[in-house]
Protein backbone atom coordinates (compact mmCIF):
# COMPACT_ATOMS: atom_id res chain seq x y z
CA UNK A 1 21.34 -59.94 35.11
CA UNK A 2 21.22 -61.48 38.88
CA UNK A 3 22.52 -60.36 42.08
CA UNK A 4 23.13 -62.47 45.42
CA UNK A 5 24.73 -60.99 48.17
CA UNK A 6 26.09 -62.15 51.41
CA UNK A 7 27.30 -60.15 54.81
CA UNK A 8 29.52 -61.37 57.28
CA UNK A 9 29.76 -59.19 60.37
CA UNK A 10 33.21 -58.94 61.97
CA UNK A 11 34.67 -56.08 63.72
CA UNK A 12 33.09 -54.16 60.38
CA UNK A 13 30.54 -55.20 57.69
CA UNK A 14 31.59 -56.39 55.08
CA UNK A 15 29.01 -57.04 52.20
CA UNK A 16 29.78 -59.28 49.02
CA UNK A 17 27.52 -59.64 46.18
CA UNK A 18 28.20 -61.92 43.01
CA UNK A 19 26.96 -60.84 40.14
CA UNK A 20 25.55 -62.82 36.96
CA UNK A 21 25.58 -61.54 33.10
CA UNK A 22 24.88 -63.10 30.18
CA UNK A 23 27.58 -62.10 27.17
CA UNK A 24 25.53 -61.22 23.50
CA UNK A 25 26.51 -61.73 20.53
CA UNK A 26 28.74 -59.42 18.81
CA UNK A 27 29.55 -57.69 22.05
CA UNK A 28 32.86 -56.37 23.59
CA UNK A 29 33.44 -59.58 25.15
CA UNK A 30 32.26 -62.21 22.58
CA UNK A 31 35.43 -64.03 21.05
CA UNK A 32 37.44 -62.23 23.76
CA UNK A 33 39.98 -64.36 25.85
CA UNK A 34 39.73 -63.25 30.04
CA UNK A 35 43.39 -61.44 29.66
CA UNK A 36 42.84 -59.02 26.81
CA UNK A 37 39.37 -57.47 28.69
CA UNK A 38 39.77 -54.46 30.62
CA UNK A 39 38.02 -55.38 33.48
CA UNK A 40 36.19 -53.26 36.62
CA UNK A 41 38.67 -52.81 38.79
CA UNK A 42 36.77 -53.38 42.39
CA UNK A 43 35.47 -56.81 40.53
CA UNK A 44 36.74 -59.98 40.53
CA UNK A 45 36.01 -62.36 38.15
CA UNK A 46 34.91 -65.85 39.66
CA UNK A 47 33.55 -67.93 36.65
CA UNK A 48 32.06 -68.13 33.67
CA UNK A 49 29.22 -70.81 32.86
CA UNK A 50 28.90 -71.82 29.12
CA UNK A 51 25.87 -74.66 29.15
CA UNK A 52 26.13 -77.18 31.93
CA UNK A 53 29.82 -76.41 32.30
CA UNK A 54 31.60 -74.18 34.52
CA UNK A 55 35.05 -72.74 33.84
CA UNK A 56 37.31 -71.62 36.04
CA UNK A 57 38.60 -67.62 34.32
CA UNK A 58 42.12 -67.89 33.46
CA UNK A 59 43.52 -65.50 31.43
CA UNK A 60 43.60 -67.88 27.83
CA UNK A 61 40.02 -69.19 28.30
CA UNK A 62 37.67 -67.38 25.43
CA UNK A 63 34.31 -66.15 26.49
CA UNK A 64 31.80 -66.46 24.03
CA UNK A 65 28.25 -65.35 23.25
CA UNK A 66 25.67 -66.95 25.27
CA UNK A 67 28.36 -67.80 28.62
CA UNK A 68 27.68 -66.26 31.90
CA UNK A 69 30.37 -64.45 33.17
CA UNK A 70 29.83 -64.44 37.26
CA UNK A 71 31.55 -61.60 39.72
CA UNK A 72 32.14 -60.84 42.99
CA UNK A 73 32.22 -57.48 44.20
CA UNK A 74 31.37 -55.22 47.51
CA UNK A 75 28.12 -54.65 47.91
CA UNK A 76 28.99 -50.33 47.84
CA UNK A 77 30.09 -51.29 44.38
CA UNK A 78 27.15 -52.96 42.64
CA UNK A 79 25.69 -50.24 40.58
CA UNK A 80 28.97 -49.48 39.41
CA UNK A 81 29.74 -52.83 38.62
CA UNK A 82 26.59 -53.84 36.97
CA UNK A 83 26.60 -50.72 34.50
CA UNK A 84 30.51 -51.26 33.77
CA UNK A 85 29.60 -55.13 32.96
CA UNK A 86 26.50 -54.21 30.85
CA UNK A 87 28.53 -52.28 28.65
CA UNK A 88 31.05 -55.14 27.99
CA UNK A 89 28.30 -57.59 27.79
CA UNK A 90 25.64 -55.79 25.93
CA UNK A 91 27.16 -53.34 23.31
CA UNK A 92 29.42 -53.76 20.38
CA UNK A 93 31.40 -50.60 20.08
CA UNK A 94 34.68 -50.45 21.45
CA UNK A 95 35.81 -46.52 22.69
């Protein structure tokens, strides 16, 4: 799991991070096309990387074990984020 953030300062600051998770096998997302996941709602999903390639996620494209899915979020969120991710990266069981 990475992290990069970024701040731009304006009138108030507003911090961005993107956030990088690998998907495992047998997981929530693995086999899972980008429309029928429940995502995080303060996330926003900006690609996924699968080898050299990078695809842009529309809502048919299939993530599979071993992609990367990348996200960007406010920095307040990260924790959040992160743990809500894990759980669709890392486990198997659907609740």
């Amino acid at each position: 799991m990475k992290s990069k953030g970024a701040c731009k300062n304006d009138e108030e600051e507003q911090c961005k991070t993107l956030i990088e998770l690998a998907v495992n096998l047998e997981s929530i997302l693995d086999g899972k096309r980008v429309k029928e996941i429940q995502w995080p709602k303060e996330c926003l999903i900006v690609s996924i990387k699968r080898g050299e390639k990078e695809i842009i996620p529309k809502g048919e494209v299939r993530i599979k074990a071993g992609d990367y899915i990348v996200v960007l979020c406010e920095a307040s969120y990260e924790r959040e984020i992160k743990y809500a991710l894990g759980e669709l990266c890392y486990k198997n069981i659907e609740f």
